[in-house]
PDB file of N, CA and C in Angstrom:
ATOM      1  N   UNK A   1    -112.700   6.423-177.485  1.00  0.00           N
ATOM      2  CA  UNK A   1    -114.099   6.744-177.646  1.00  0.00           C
ATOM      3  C   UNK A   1    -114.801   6.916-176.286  1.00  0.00           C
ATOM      4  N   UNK A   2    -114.407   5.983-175.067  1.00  0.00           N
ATOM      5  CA  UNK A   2    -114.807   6.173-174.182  1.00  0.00           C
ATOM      6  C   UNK A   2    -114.933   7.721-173.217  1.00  0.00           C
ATOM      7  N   UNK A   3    -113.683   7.990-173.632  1.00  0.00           N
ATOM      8  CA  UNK A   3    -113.275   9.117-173.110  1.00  0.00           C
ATOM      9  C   UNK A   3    -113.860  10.526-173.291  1.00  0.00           C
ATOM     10  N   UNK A   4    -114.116  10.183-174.686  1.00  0.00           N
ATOM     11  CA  UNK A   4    -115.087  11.132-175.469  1.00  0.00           C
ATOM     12  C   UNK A   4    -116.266  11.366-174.748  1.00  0.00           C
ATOM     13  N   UNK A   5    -116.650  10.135-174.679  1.00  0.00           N
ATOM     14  CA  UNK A   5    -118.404  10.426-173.905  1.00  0.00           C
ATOM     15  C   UNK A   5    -118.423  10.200-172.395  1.00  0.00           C
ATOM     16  N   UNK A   6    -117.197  10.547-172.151  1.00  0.00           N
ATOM     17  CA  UNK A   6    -117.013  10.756-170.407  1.00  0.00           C
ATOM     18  C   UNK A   6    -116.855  12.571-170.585  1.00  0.00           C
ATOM     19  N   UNK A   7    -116.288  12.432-171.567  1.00  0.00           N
ATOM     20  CA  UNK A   7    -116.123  14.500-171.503  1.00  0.00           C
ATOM     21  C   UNK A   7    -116.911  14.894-171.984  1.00  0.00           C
ATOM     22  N   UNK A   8    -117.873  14.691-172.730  1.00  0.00           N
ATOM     23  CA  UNK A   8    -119.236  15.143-173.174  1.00  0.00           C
ATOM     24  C   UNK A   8    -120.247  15.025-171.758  1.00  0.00           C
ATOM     25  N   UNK A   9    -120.251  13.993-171.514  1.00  0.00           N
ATOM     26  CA  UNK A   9    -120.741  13.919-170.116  1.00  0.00           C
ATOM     27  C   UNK A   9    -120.851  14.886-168.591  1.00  0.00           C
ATOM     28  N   UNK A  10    -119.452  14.770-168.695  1.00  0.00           N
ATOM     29  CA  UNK A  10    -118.794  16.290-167.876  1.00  0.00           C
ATOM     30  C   UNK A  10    -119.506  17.492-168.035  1.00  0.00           C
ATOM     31  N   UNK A  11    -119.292  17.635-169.548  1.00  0.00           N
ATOM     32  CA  UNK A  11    -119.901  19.098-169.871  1.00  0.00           C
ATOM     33  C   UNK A  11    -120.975  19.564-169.811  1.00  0.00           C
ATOM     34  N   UNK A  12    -121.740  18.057-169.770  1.00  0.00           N
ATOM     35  CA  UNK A  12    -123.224  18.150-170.039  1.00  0.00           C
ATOM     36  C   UNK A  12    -123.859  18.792-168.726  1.00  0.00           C
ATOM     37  N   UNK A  13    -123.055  17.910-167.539  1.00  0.00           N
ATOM     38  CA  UNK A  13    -123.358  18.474-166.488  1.00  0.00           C
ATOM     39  C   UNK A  13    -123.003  19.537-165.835  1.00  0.00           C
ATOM     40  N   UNK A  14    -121.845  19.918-166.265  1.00  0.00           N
ATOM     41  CA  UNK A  14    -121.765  21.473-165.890  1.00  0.00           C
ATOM     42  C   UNK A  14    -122.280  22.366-166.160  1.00  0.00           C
ATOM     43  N   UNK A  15    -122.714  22.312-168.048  1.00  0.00           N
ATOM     44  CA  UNK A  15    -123.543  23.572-168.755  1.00  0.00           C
ATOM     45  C   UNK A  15    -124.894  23.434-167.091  1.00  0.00           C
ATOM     46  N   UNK A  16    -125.449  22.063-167.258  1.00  0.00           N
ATOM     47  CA  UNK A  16    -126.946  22.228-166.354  1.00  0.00           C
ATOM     48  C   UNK A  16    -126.826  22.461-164.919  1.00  0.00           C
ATOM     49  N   UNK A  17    -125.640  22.433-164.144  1.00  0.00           N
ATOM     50  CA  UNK A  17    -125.639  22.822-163.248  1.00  0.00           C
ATOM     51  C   UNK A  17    -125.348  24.492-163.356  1.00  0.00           C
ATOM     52  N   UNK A  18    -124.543  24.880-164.401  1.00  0.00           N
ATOM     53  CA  UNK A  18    -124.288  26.479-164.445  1.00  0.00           C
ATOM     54  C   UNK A  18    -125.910  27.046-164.748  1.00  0.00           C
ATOM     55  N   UNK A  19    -126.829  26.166-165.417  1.00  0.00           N
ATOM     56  CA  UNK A  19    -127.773  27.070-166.485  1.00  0.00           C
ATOM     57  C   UNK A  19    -128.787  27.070-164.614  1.00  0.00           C
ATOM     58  N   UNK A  20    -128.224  26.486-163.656  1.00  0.00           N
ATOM     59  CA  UNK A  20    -129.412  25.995-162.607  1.00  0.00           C
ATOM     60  C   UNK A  20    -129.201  26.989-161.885  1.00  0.00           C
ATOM     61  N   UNK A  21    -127.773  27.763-161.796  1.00  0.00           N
ATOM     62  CA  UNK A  21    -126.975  29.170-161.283  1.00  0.00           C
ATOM     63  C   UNK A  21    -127.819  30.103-161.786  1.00  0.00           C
ATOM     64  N   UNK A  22    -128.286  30.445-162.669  1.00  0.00           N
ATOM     65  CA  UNK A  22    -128.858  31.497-162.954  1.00  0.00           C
ATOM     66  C   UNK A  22    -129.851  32.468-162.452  1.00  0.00           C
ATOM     67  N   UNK A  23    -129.714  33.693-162.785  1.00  0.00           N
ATOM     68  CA  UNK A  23    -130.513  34.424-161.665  1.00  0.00           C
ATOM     69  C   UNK A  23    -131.404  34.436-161.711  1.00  0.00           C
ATOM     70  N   UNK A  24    -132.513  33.834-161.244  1.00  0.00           N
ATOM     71  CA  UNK A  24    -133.750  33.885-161.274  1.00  0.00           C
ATOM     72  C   UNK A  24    -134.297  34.197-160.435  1.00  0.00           C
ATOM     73  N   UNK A  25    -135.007  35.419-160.492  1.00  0.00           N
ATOM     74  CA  UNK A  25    -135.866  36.586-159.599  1.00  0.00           C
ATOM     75  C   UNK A  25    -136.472  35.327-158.535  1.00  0.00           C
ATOM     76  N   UNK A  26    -135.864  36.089-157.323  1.00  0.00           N
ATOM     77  CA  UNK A  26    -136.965  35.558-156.020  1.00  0.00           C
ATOM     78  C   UNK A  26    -137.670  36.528-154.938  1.00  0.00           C
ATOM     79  N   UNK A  27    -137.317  37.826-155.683  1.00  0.00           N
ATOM     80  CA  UNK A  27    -138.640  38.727-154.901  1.00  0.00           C
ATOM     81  C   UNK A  27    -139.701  38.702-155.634  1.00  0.00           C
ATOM     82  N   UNK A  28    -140.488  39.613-154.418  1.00  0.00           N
ATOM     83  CA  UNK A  28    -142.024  39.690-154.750  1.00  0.00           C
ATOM     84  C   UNK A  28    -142.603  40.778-154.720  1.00  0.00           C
ATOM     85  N   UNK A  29    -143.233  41.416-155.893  1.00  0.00           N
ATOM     86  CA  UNK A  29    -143.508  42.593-155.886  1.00  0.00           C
ATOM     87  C   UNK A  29    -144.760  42.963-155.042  1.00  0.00           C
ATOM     88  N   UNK A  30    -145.359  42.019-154.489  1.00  0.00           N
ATOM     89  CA  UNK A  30    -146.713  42.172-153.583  1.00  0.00           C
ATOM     90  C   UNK A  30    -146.228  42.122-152.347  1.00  0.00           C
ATOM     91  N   UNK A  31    -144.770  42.526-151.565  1.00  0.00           N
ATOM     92  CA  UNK A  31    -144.596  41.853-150.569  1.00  0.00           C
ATOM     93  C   UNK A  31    -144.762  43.172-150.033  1.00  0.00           C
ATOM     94  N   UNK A  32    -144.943  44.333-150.011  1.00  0.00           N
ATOM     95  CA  UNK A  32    -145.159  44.818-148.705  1.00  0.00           C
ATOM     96  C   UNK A  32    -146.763  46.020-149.018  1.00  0.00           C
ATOM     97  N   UNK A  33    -147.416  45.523-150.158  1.00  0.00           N
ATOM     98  CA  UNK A  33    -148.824  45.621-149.931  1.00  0.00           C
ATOM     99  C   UNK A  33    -149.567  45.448-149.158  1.00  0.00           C
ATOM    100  N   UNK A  34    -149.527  44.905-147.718  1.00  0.00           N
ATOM    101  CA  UNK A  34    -150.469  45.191-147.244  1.00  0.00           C
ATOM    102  C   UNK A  34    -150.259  46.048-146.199  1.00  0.00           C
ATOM    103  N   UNK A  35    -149.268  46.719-146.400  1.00  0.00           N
ATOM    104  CA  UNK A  35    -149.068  48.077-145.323  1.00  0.00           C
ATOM    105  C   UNK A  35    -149.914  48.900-145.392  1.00  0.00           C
ATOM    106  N   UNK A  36    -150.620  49.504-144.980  1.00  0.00           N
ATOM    107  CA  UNK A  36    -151.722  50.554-144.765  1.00  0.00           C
ATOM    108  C   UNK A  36    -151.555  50.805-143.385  1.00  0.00           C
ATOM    109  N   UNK A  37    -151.053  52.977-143.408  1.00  0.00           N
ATOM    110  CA  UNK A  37    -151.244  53.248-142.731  1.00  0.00           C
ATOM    111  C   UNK A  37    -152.366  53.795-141.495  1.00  0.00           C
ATOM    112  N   UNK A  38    -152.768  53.449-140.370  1.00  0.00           N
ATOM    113  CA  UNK A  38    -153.647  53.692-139.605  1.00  0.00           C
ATOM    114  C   UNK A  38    -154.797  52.493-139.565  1.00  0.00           C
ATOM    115  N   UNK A  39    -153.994  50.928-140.202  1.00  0.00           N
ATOM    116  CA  UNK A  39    -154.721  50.177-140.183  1.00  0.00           C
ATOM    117  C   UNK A  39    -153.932  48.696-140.144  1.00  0.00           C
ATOM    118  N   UNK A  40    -153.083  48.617-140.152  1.00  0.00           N
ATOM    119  CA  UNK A  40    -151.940  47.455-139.706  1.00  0.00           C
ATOM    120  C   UNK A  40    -151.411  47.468-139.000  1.00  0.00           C
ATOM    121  N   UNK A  41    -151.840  46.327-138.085  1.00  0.00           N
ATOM    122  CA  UNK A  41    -151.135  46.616-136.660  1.00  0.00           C
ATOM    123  C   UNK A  41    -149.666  45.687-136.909  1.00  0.00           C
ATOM    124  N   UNK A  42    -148.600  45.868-135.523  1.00  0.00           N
ATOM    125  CA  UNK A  42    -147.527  45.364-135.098  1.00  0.00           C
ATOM    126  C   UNK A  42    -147.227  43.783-135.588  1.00  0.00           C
ATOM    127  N   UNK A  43    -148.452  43.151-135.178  1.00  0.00           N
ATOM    128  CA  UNK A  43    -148.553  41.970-134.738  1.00  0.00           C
ATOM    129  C   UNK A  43    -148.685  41.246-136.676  1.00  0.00           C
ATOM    130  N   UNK A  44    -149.440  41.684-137.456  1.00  0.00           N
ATOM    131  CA  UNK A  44    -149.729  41.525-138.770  1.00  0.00           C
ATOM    132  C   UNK A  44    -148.174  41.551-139.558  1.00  0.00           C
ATOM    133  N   UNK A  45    -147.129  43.059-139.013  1.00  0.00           N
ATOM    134  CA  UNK A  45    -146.072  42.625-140.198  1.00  0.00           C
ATOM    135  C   UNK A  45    -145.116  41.517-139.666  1.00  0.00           C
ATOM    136  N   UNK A  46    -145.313  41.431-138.111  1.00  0.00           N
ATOM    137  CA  UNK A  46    -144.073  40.398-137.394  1.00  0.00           C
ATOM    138  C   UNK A  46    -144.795  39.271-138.807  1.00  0.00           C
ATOM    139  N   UNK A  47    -146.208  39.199-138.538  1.00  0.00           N
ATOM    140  CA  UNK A  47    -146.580  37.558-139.208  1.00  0.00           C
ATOM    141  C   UNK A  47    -145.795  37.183-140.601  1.00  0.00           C
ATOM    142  N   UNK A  48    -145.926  38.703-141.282  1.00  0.00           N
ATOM    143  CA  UNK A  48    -145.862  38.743-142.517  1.00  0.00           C
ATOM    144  C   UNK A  48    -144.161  39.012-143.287  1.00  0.00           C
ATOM    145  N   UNK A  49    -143.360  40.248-142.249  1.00  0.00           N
ATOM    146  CA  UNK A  49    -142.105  39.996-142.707  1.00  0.00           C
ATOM    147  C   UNK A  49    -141.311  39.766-141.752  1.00  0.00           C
ATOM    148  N   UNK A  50    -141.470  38.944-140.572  1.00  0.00           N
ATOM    149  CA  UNK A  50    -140.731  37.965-139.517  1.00  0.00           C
ATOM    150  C   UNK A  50    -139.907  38.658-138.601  1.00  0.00           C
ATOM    151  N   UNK A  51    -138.921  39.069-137.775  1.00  0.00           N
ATOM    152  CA  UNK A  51    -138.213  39.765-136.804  1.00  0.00           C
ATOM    153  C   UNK A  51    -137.641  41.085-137.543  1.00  0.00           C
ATOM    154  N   UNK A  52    -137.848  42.299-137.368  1.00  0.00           N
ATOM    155  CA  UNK A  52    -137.236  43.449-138.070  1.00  0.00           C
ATOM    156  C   UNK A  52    -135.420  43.476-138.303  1.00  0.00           C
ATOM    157  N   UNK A  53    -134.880  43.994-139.216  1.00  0.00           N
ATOM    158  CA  UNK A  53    -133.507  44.478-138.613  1.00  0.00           C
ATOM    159  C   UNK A  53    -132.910  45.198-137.525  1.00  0.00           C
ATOM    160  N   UNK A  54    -133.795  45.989-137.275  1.00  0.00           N
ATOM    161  CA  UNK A  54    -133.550  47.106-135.970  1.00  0.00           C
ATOM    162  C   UNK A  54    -134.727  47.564-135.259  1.00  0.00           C
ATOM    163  N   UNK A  55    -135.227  47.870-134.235  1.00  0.00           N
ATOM    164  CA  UNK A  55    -136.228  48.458-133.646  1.00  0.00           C
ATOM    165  C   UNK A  55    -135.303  49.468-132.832  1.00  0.00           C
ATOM    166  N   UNK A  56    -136.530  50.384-132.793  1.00  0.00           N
ATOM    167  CA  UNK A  56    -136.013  51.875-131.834  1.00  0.00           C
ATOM    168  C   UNK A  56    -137.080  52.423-131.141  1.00  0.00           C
ATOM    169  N   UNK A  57    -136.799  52.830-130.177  1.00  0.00           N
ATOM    170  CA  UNK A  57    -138.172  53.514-129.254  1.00  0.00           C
ATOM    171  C   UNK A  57    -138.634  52.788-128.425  1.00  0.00           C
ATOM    172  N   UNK A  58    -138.317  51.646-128.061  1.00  0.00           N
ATOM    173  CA  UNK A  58    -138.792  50.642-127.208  1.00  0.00           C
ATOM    174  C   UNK A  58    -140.017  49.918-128.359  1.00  0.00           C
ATOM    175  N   UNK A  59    -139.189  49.707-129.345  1.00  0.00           N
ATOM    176  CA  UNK A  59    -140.717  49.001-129.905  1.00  0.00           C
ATOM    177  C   UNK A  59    -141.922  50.088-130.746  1.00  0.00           C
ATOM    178  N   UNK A  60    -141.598  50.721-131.384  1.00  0.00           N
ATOM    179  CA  UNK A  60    -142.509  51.830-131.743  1.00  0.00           C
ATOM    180  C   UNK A  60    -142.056  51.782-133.502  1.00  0.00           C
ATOM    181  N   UNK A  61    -140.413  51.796-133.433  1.00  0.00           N
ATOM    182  CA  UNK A  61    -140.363  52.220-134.988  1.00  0.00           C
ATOM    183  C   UNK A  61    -139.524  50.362-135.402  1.00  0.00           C
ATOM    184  N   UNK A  62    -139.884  50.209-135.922  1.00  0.00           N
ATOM    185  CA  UNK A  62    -139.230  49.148-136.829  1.00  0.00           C
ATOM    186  C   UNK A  62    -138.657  49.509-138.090  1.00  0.00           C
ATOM    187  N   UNK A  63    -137.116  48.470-138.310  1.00  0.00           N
ATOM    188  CA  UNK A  63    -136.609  48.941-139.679  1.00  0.00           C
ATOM    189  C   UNK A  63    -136.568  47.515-140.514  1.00  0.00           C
ATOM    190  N   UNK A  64    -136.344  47.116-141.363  1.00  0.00           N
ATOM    191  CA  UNK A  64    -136.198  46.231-142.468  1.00  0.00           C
ATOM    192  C   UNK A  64    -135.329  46.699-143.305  1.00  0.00           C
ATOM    193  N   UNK A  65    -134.597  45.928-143.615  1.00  0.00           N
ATOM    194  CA  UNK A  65    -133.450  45.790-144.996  1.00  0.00           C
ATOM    195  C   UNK A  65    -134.109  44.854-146.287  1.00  0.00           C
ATOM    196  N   UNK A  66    -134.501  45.551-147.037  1.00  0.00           N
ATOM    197  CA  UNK A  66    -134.647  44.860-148.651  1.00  0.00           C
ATOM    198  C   UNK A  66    -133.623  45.528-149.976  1.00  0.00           C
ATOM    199  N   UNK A  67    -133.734  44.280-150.582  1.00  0.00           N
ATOM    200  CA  UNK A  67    -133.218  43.855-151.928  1.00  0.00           C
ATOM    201  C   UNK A  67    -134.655  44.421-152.700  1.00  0.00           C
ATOM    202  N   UNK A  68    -133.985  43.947-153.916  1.00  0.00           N
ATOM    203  CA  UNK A  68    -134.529  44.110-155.499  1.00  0.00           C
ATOM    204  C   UNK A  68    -134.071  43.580-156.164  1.00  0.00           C
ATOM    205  N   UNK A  69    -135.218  42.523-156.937  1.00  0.00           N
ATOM    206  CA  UNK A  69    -134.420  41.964-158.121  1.00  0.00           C
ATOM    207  C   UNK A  69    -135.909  42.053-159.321  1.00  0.00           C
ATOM    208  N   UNK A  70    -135.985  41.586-160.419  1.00  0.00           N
ATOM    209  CA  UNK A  70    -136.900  41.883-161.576  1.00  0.00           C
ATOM    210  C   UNK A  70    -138.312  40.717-160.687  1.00  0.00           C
ATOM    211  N   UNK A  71    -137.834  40.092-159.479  1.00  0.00           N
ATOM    212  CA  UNK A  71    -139.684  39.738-159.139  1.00  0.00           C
ATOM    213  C   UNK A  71    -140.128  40.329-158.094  1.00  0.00           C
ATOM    214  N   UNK A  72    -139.220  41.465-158.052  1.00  0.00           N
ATOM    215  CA  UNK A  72    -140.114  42.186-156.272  1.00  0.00           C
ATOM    216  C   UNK A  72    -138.540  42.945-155.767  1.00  0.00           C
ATOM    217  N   UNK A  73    -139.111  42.738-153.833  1.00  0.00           N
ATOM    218  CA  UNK A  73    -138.566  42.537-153.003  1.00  0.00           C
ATOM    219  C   UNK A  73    -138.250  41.346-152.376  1.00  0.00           C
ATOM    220  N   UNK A  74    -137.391  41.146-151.622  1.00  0.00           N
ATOM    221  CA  UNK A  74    -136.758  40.739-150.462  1.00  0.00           C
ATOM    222  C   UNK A  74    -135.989  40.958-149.577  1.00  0.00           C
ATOM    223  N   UNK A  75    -136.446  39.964-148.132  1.00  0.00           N
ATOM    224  CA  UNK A  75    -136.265  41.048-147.041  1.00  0.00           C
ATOM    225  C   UNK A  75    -135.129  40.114-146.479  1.00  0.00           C
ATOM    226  N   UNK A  76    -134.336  41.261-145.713  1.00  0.00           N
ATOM    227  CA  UNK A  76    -132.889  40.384-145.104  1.00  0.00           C
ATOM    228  C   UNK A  76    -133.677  40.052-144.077  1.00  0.00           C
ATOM    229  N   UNK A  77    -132.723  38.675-143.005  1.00  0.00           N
ATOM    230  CA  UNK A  77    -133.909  38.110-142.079  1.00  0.00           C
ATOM    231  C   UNK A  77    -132.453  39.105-140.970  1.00  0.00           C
ATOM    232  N   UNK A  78    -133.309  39.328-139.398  1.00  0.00           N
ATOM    233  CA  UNK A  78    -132.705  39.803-138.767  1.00  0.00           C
ATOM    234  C   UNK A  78    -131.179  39.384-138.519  1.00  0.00           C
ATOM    235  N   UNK A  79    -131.281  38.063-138.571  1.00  0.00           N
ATOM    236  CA  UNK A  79    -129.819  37.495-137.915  1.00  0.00           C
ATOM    237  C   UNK A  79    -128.821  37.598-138.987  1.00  0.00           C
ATOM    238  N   UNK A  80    -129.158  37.647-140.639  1.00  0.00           N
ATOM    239  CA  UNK A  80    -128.337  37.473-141.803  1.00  0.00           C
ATOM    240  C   UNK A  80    -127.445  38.717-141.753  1.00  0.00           C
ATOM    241  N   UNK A  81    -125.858  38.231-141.833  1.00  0.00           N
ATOM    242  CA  UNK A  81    -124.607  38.699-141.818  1.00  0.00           C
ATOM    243  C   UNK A  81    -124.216  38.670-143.404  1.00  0.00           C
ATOM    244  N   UNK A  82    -123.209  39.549-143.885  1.00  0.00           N
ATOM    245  CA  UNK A  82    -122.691  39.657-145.073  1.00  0.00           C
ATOM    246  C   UNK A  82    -124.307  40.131-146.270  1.00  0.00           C
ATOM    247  N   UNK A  83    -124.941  40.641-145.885  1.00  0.00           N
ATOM    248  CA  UNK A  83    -125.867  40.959-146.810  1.00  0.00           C
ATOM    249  C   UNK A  83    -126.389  42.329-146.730  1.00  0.00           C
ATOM    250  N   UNK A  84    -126.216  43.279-147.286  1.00  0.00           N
ATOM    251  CA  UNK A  84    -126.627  44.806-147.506  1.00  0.00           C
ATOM    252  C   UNK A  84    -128.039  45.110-148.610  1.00  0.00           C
ATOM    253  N   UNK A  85    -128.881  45.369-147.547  1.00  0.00           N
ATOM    254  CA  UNK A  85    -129.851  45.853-149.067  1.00  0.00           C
ATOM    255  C   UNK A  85    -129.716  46.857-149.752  1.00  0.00           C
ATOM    256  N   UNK A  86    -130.760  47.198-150.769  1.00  0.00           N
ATOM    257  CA  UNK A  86    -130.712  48.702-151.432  1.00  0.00           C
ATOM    258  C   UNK A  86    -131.683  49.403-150.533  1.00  0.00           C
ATOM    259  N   UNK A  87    -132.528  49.226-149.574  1.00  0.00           N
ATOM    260  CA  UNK A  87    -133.530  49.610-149.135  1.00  0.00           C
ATOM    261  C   UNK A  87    -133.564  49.641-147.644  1.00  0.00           C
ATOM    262  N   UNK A  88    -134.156  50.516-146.985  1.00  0.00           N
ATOM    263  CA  UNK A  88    -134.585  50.377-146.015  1.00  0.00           C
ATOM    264  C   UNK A  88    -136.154  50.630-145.528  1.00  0.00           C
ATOM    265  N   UNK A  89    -136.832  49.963-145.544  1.00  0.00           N
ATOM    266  CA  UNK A  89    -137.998  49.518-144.846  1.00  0.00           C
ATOM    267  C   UNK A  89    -138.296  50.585-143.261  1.00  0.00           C
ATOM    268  N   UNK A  90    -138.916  51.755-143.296  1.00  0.00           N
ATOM    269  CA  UNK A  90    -138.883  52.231-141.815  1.00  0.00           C
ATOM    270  C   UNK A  90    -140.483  52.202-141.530  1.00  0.00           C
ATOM    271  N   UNK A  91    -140.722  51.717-140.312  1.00  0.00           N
ATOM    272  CA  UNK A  91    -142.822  51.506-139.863  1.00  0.00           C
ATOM    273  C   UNK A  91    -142.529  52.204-138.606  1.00  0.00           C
ATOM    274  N   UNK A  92    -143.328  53.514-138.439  1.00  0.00           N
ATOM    275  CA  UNK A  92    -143.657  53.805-137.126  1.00  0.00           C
ATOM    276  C   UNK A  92    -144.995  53.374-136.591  1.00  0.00           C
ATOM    277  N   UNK A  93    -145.306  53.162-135.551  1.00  0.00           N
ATOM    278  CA  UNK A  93    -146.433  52.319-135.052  1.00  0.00           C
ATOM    279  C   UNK A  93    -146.748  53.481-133.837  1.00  0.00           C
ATOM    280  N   UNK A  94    -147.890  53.281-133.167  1.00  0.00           N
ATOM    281  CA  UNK A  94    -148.357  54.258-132.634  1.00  0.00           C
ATOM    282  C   UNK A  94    -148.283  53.635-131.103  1.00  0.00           C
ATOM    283  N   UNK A  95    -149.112  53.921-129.878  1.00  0.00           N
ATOM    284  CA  UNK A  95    -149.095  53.248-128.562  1.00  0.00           C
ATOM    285  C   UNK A  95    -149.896  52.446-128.845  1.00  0.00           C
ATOM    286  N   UNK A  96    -150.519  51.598-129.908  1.00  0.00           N
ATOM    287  CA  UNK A  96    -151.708  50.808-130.202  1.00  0.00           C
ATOM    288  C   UNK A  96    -150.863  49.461-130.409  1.00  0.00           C
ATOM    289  N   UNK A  97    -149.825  49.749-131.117  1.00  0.00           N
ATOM    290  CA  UNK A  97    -149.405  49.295-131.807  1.00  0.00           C
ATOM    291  C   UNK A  97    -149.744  49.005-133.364  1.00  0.00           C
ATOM    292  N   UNK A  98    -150.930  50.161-134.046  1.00  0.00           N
ATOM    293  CA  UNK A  98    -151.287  50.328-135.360  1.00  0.00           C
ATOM    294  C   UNK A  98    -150.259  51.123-136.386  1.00  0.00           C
ATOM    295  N   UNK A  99    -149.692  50.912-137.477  1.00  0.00           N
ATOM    296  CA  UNK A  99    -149.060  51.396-138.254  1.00  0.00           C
ATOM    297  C   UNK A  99    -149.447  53.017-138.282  1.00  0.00           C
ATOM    298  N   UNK A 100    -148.678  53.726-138.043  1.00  0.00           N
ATOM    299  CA  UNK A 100    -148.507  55.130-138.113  1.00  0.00           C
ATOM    300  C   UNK A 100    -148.131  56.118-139.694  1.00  0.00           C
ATOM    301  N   UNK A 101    -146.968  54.969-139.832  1.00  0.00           N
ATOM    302  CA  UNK A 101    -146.480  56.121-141.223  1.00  0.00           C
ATOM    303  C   UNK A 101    -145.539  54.777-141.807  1.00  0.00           C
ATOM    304  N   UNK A 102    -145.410  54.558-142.714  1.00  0.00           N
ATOM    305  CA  UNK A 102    -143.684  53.647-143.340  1.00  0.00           C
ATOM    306  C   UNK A 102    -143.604  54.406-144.463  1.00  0.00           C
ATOM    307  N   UNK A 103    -142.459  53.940-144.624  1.00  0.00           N
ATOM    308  CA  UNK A 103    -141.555  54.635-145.872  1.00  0.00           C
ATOM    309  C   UNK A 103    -140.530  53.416-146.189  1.00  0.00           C
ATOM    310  N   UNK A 104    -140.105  53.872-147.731  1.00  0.00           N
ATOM    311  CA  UNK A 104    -139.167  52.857-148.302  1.00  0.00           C
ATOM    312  C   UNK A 104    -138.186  53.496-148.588  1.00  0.00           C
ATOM    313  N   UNK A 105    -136.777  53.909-148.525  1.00  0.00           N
ATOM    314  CA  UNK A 105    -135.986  54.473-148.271  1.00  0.00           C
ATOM    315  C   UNK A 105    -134.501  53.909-149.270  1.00  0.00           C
ATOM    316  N   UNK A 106    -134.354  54.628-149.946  1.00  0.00           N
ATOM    317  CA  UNK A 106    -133.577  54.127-151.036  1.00  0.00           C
ATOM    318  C   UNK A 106    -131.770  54.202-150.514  1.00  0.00           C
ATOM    319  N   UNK A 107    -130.935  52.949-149.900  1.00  0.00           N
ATOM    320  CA  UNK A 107    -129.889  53.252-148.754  1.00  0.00           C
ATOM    321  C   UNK A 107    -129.030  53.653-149.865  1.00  0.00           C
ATOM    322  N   UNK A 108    -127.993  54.329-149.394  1.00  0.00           N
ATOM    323  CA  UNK A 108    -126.958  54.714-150.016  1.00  0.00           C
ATOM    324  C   UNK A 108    -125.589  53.594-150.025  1.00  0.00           C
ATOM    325  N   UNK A 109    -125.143  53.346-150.984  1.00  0.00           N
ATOM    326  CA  UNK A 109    -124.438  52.633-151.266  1.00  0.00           C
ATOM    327  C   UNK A 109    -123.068  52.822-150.749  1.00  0.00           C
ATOM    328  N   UNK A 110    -122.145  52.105-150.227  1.00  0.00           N
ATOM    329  CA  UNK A 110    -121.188  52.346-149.588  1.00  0.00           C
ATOM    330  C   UNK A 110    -119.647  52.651-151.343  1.00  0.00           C
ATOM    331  N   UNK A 111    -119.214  53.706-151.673  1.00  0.00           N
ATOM    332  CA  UNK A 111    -118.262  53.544-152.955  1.00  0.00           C
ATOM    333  C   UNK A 111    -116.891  52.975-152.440  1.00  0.00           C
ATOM    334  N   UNK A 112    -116.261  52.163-153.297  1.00  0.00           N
ATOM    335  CA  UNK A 112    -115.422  51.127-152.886  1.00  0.00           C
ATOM    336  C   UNK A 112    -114.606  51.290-154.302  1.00  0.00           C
ATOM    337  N   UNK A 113    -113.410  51.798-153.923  1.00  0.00           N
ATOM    338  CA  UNK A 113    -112.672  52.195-155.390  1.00  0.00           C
ATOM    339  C   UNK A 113    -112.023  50.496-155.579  1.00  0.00           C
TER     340      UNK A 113
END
């Protein structure tokens, strides 16, 4: 009998650790609302989406890598290895350093037979 409610036990905790696995959306669909071009400067998206993936131009164009899941976006952080988004994030900024133009850029998927 003991045994019984040592393996019920077991299970109990596995179902709740598996049900704790589950995917539950951690983007945000407000996350890159406050881009406006000819009115967000440099300094506003560092605050807002933290070190870019790539910069080019000496600082002029910034890129970002985002995901998608059913609560938004999310953004890869610069240093994160093994992670590919669906997206690329591109901000050109002007000599002001005010947002110029961005675009969201749908990346192409690498096919892997």
């Amino acid at each position: 009998m003991e045994m019984r409610k040592a393996q019920v036990l077991i299970m109990a905790g596995l179902l709740a650790l598996l049900s704790a696995c589950s995917t539950t959306p951690i983007g945000k669909h407000d996350l890159l609302d406050f881009l406006q071009d000819g009115k967000t400067t440099k300094e506003e998206v560092f605050l807002r989406l933290a070190e870019p993936s790539s910069t080019y131009e000496d600082g002029r164009i910034f890129t970002y890598r985002l995901n998608e899941d059913e609560g938004g976006y999310t953004i890869k952080g610069a240093k994160s290895k093994g992670w590919s988004g669906k997206y690329s994030l591109v901000l050109s900024f002007d000599e002001r350093g005010i947002l110029r133009r961005h675009s969201l850029v749908r990346v192409q998927e690498a096919y892997t037979p």
